[in-house]
Protein backbone atom coordinates (compact mmCIF):
# COMPACT_ATOMS: atom_id res chain seq x y z
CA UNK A 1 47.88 -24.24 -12.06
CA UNK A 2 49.97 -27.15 -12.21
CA UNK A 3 48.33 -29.14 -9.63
CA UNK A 4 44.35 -30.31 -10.61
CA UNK A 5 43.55 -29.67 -6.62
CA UNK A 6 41.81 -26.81 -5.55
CA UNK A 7 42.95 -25.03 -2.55
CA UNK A 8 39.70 -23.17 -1.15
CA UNK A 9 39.20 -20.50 1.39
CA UNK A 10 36.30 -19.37 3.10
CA UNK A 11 36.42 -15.76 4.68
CA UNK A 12 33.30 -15.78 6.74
CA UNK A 13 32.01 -19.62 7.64
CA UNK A 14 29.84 -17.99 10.67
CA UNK A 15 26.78 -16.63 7.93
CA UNK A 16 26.22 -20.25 7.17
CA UNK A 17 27.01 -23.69 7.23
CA UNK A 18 29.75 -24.50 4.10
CA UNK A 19 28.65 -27.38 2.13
CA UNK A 20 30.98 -30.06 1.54
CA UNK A 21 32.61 -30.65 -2.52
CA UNK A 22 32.83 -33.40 -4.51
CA UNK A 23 35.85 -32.17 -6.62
CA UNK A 24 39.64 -32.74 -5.32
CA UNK A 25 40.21 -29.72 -3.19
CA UNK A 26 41.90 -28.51 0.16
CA UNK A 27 39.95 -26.06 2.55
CA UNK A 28 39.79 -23.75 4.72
CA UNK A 29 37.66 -21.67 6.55
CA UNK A 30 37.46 -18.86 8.98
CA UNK A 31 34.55 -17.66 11.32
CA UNK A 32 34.89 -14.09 10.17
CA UNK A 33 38.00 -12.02 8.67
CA UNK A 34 38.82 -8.82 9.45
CA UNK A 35 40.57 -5.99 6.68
CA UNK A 36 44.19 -6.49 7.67
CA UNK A 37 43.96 -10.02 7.06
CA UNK A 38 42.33 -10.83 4.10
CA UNK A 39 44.84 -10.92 1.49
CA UNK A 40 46.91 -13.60 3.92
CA UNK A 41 44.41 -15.84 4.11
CA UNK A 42 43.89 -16.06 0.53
CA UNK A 43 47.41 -15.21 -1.13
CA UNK A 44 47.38 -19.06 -2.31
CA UNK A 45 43.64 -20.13 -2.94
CA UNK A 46 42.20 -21.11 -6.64
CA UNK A 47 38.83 -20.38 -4.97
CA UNK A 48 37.61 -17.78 -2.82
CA UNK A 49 33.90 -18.03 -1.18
CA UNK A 50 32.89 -14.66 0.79
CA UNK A 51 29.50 -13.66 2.16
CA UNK A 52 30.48 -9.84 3.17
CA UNK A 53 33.90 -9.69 3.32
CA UNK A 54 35.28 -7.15 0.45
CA UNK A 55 38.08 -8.86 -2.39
CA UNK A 56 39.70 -5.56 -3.07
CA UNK A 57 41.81 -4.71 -5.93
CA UNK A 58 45.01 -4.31 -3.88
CA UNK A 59 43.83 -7.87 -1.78
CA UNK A 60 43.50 -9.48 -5.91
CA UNK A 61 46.83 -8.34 -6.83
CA UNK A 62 48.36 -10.23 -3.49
CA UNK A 63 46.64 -13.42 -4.89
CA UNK A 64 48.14 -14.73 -8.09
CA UNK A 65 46.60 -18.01 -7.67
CA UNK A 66 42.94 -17.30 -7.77
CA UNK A 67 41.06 -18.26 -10.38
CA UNK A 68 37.25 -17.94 -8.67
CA UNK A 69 35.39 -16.19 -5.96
CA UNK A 70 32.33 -18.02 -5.22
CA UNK A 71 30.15 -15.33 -3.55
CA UNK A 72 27.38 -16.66 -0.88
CA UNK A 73 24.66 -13.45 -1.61
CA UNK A 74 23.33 -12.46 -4.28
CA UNK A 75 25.06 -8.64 -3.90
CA UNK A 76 28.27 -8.41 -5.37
CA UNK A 77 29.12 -5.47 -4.70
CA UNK A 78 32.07 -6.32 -2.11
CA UNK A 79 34.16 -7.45 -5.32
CA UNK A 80 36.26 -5.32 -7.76
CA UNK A 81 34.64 -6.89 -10.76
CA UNK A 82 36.95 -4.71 -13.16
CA UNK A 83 40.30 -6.22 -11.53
CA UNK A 84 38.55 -9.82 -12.00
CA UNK A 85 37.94 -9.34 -15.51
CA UNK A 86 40.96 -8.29 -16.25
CA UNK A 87 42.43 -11.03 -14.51
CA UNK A 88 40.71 -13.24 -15.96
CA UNK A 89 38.88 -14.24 -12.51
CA UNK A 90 35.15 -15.18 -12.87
CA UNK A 91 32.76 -14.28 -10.09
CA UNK A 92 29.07 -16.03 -9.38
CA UNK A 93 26.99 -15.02 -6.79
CA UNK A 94 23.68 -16.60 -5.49
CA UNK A 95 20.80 -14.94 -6.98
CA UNK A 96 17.67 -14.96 -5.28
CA UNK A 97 18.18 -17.65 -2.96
CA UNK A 98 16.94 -15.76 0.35
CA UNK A 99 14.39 -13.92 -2.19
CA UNK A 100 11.68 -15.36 0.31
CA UNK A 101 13.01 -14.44 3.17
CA UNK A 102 13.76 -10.88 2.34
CA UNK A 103 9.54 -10.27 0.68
CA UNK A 104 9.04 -11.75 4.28
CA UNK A 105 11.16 -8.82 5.83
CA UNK A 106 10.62 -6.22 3.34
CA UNK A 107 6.53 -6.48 4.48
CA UNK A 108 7.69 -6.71 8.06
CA UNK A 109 9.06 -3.99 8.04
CA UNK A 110 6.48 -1.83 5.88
CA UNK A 111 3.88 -2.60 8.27
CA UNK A 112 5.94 -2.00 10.95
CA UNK A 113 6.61 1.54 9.37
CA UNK A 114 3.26 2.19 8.67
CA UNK A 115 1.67 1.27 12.23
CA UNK A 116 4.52 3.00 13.52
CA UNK A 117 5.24 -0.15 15.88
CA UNK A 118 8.74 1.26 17.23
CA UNK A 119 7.14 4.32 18.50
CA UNK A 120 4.43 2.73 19.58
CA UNK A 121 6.48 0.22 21.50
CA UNK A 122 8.86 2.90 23.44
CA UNK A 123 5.46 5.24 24.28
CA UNK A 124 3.82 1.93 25.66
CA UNK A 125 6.82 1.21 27.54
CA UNK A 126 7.16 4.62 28.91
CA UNK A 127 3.90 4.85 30.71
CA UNK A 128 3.57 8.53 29.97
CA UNK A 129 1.66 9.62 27.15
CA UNK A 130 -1.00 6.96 26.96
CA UNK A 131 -2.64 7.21 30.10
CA UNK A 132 -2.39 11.15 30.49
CA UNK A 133 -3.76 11.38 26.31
CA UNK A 134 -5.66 8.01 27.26
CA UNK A 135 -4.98 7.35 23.34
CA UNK A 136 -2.24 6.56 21.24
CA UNK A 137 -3.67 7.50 18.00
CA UNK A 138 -1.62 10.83 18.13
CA UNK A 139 1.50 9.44 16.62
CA UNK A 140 -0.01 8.64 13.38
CA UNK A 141 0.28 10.81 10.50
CA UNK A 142 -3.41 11.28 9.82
CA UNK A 143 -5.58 8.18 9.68
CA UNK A 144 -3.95 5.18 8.38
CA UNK A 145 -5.12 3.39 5.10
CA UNK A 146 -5.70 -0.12 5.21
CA UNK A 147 -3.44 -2.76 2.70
CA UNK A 148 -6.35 -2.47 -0.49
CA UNK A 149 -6.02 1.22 -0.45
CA UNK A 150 -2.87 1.37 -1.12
CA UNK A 151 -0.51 1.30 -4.25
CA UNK A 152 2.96 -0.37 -3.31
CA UNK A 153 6.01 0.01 -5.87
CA UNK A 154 8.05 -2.21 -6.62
CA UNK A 155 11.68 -1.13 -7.46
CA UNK A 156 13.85 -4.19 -8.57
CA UNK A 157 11.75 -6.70 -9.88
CA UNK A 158 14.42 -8.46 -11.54
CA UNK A 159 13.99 -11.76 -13.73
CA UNK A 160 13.86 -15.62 -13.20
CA UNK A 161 17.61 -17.10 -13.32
CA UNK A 162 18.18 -19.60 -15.66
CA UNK A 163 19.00 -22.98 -14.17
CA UNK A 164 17.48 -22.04 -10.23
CA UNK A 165 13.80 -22.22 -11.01
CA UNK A 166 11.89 -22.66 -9.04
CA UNK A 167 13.31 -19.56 -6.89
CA UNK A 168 11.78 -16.25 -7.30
CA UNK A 169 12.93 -13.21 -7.36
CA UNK A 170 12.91 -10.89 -4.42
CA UNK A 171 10.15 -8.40 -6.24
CA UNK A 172 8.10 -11.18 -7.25
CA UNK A 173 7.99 -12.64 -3.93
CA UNK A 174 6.87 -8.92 -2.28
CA UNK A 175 4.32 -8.47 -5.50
CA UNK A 176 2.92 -11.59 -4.51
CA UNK A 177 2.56 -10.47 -0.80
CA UNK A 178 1.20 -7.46 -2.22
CA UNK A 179 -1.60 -9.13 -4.05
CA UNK A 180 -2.56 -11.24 -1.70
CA UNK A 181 -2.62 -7.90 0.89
CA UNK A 182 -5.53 -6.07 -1.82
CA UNK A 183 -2.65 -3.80 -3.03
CA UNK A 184 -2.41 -2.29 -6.38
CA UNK A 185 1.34 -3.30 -7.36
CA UNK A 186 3.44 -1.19 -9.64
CA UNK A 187 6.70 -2.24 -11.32
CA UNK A 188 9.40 0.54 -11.77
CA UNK A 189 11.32 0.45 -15.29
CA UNK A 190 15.28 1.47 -15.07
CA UNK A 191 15.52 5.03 -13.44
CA UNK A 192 16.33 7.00 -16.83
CA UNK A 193 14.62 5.06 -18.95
CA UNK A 194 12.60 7.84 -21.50
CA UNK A 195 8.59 7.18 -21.15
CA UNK A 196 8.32 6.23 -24.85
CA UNK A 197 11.07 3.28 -23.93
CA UNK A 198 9.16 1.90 -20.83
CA UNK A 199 8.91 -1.72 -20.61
CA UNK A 200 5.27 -3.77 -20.75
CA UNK A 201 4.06 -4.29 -16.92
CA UNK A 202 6.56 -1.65 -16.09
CA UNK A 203 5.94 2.26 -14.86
CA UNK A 204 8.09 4.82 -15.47
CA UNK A 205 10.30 5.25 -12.12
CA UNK A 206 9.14 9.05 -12.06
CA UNK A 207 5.41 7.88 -11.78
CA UNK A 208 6.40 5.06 -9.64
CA UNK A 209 7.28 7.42 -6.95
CA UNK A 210 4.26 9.65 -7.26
CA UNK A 211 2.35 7.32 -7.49
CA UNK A 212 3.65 4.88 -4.50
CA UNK A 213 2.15 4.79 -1.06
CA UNK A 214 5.50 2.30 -0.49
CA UNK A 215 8.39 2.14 -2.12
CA UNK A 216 10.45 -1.13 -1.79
CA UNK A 217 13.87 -0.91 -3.03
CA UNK A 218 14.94 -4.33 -4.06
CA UNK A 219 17.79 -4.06 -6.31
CA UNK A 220 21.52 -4.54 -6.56
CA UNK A 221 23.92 -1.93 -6.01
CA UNK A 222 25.56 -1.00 -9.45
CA UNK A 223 26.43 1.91 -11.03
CA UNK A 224 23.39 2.52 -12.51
CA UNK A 225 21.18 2.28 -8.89
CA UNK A 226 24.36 3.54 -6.48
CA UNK A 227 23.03 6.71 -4.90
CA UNK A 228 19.66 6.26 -6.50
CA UNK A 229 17.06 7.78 -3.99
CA UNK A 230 18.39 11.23 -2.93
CA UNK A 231 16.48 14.54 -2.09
CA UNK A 232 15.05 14.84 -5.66
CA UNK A 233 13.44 11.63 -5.63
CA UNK A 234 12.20 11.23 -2.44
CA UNK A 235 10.80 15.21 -2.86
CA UNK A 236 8.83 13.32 -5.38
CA UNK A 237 7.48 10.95 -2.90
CA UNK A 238 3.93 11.83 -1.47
CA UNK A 239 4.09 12.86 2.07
CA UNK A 240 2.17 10.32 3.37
CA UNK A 241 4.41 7.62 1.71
CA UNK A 242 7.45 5.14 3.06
CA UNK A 243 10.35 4.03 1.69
CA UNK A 244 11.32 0.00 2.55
CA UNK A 245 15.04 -0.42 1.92
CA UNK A 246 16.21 -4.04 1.26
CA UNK A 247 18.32 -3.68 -1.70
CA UNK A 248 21.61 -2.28 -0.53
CA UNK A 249 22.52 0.78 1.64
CA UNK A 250 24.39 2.84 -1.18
CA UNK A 251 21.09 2.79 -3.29
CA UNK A 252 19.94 5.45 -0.55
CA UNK A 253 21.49 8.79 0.23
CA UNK A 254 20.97 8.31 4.10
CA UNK A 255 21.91 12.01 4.53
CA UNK A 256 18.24 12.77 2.02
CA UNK A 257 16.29 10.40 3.70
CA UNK A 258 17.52 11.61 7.45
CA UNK A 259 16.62 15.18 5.96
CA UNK A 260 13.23 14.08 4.12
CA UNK A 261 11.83 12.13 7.56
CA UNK A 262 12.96 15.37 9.90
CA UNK A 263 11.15 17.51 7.15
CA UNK A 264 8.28 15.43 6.54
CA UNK A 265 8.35 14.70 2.48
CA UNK A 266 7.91 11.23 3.03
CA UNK A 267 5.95 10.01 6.27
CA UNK A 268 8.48 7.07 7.44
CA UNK A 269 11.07 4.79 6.24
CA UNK A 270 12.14 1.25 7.10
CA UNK A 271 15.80 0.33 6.46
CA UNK A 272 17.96 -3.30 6.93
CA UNK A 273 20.61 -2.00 4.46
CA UNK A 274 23.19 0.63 5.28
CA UNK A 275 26.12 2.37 3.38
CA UNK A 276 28.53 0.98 5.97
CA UNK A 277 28.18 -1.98 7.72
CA UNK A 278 28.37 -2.95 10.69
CA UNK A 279 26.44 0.74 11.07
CA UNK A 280 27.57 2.49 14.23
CA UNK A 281 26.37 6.30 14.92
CA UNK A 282 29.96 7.57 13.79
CA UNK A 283 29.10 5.78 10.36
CA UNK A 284 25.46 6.51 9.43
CA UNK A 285 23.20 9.23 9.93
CA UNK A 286 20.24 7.06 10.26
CA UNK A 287 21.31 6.34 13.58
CA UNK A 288 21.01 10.00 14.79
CA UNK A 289 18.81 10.76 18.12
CA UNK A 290 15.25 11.82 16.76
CA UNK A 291 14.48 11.01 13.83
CA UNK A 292 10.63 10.81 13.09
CA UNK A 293 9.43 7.34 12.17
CA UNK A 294 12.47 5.21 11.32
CA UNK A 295 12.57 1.65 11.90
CA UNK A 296 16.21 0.22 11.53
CA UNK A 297 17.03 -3.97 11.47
CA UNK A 298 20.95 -5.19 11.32
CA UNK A 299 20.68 -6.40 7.85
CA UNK A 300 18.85 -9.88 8.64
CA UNK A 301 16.37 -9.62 6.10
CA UNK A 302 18.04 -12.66 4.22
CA UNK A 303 17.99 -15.06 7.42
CA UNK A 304 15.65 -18.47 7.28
CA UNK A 305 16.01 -21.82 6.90
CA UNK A 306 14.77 -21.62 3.02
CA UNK A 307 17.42 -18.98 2.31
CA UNK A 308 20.57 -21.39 4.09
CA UNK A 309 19.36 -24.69 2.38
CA UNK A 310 18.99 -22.48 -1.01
CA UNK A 311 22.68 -20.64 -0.46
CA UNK A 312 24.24 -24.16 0.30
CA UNK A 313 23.15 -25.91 -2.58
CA UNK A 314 23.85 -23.27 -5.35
CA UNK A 315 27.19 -22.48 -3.89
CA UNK A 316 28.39 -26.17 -4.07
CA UNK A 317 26.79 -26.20 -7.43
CA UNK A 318 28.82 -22.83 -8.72
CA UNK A 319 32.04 -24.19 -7.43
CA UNK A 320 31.68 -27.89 -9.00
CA UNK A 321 30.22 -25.86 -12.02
CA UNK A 322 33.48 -23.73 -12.46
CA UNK A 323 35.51 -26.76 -11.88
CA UNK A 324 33.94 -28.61 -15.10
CA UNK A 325 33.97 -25.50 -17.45
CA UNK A 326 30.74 -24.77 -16.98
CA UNK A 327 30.94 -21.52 -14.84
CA UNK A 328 26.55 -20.78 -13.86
CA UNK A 329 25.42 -17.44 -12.26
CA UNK A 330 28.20 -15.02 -13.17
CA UNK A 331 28.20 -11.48 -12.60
C-alpha cells in the first residue's frame, strides 16, 4: 500500500482488552461482529485481529487491502488459510498463551467427570433419591479409582514455541498436573502413525486409547485431527474410561460420543469445545435430554488473568513483528 499507516480492525474487542501499538496505525474495534457484517468492517484494513470470528474466503476476496490477520487464540481454524496463501496474506496466532488455564480446566473437568459432580449436584438438589436410598454411591459406575491408579493420555502434547518460552504447552501443563496427581501419563504419537515410526516418549494412539483411563484431547483442529474420535475409536476406549475435550469441537464426532455415553463404551465425557458455537440444542447433540454422565462448559477453558496478560503481549508483539519484516508465530 501506498500509505506506511496501518489501518487495523478488531472483530471481537469483548474476549479481551486490545493492547495499544507502537507502529503508525488507525483502529478500530468492535465488541462482537456478527456474519453479515464482517466483510464491511474490514473491506479496507491492512490488519485484521479476530478471536472467533471466521475470515472466510468470500469475506478475503471483499478485502483487497489486507495484508495480516493477527489471530488472538491459538486455534486457527476460523481462517481460510489456503485463500491467505494464495493471497499472499500471513496469519499468526497465539500459541499456548492460555496453555495454563486450559490444564487448569481440562483437570476440572476430568474430576468433575469422574466424581460425577453434575449428577451429583441435581440428585442433591432434588431431595429424592438420597434420603429414600440414604446413599448416593449408586450413580457411580462401580467403585471409583483414586488419581495414582490411573493412566491419563495425553493427546496433543505439542512443542515449546520458539521465541515465547517460558509458556508451556497445553499437554505439558496437564502432564504436569498429572504427575503431581500420582498418574501414569502417556503421550499419543500422530493418529496413523505405523508402530515401527512412533516417536521416543510417545505411544502409539491405538494403545493410547486402550490403555487410557482419560483421554484429554488437546490439539488443534486440522485436517489431520478433524473428526478424529468417532465410534471406532472411542469403541476402543475401556468402558470405565472418559474422554476430556479441550482441543476443538470438530476433533469429536458428537453424534459417536452421544451414542458411546447412551451405550456405555466409555463411562463419561467432559466437553468445553463444540462443532458449532455458540451450541444451542438445534446445533449439537450433546445437548440432548439424558445423556448419561456428560458434563458440558461454554468454551471458557482459556479464561484467567495469565492467559489475557499472555494474549495481549504476543498479539502486540505479532503485529509490530509483521510490521518490521519479521512475521513470528505463523500458521
Amino acid at each position: 500500500m501506498a500509505s506506511k499507516e496501518h489501518r487495523i480492525v478488531c472483530l471481537d474487542e469483548c474476549h479481551c482488552e486490545i493492547p495499544t501499538f507502537s507502529i503508525p496505525h488507525t483502529y478500530k474495534g468492535f465488541d462482537n461482529t456478527p456474519p453479515e457484517l464482517i466483510a464491511e468492517r474490514i473491506k479496507d484494513a491492512t490488519i485484521v485481529i479476530s478471536t472467533r470470528v471466521p475470515i472466510s474466503e468470500a469475506t478475503i476476496a471483499q478485502c483487497p487491502d489486507l495484508q495480516f490477520i493477527a489471530l488472538m487464540a491459538a486455534g486457527f481454524d476460523i481462517v481460510d488459510l489456503e485463500k491467505c496463501r494464495e493471497r499472499g496474506i500471513k496469519v499468526s496466532n497465539i500459541p499456548s498463551a492460555s496453555a495454563e488455564a486450559v490444564a487448569e480446566h481440562a483437570f476440572t473437568l476430568y474430576l468433575s467427570a469422574k466424581r460425577r459432580v453434575v449428577e451429583l449436584h441435581n440428585l442433591t438438589r432434588e431431595g429424592v433419591e438420597w434420603p429414600l436410598r440414604r446413599m448416593g454411591t449408586h450413580k457411580f459406575n462401580g467403585v471409583p479409582r483414586t488419581c495414582k491408579s490411573e493412566t491419563m493420555g495425553i493427546v496433543g502434547y505439542g512443542n515449546l514455541v520458539p521465541g515465547l518460552l517460558p509458556l508451556t504447552t497445553k499437554g505439558k501443563w496437564i502432564e504436569n498436573i498429572a504427575k503431581a496427581m500420582g498418574m501414569t501419563v502417556i503421550i499419543a504419537d500422530r493418529k496413523g502413525t505405523p508402530p515401527n515410526a512412533t516417536r521416543p516418549g510417545r505411544t502409539e494412539f491405538t494403545q493410547t486409547l486402550q490403555r487410557s483411563d482419560v483421554l484429554i484431547l488437546c490439539c488443534p483442529l486440522d485436517v489431520s485431527t478433524r473428526g478424529m474420535i468417532g465410534e471406532a475409536e472411542l469403541k476402543l476406549m475401556d468402558s470405565r474410561s472418559l474422554l476430556v475435550n479441550v482441543a476443538r469441537g470438530g476433533v469429536v464426532d458428537e453424534d459417536a460420543l452421544v451414542k458411546a455415553l447412551r451405550n456405555s463404551w466409555i463411562s463419561g465425557a467432559a466437553v468445553d469445545v463444540f462443532a458449532s458455537e455458540p451450541v444451542t440444542p438445534s446445533t449439537s447433540p450433546l445437548l440432548a435430554d439424558g445423556i448419561p454422565n456428560i458434563t458440558l462448559s461454554p468454551h471458557v477453558a482459556w479464561y484467567a488473568d495469565s492467559s489475557i496478560e499472555n494474549l495481549k503481549v504476543i498479539l502486540n508483539s505479532n503485529i509490530e513483528s509483521f510490521v518490521a519484516g519479521n512475521p513470528a508465530n505463523l500458521v
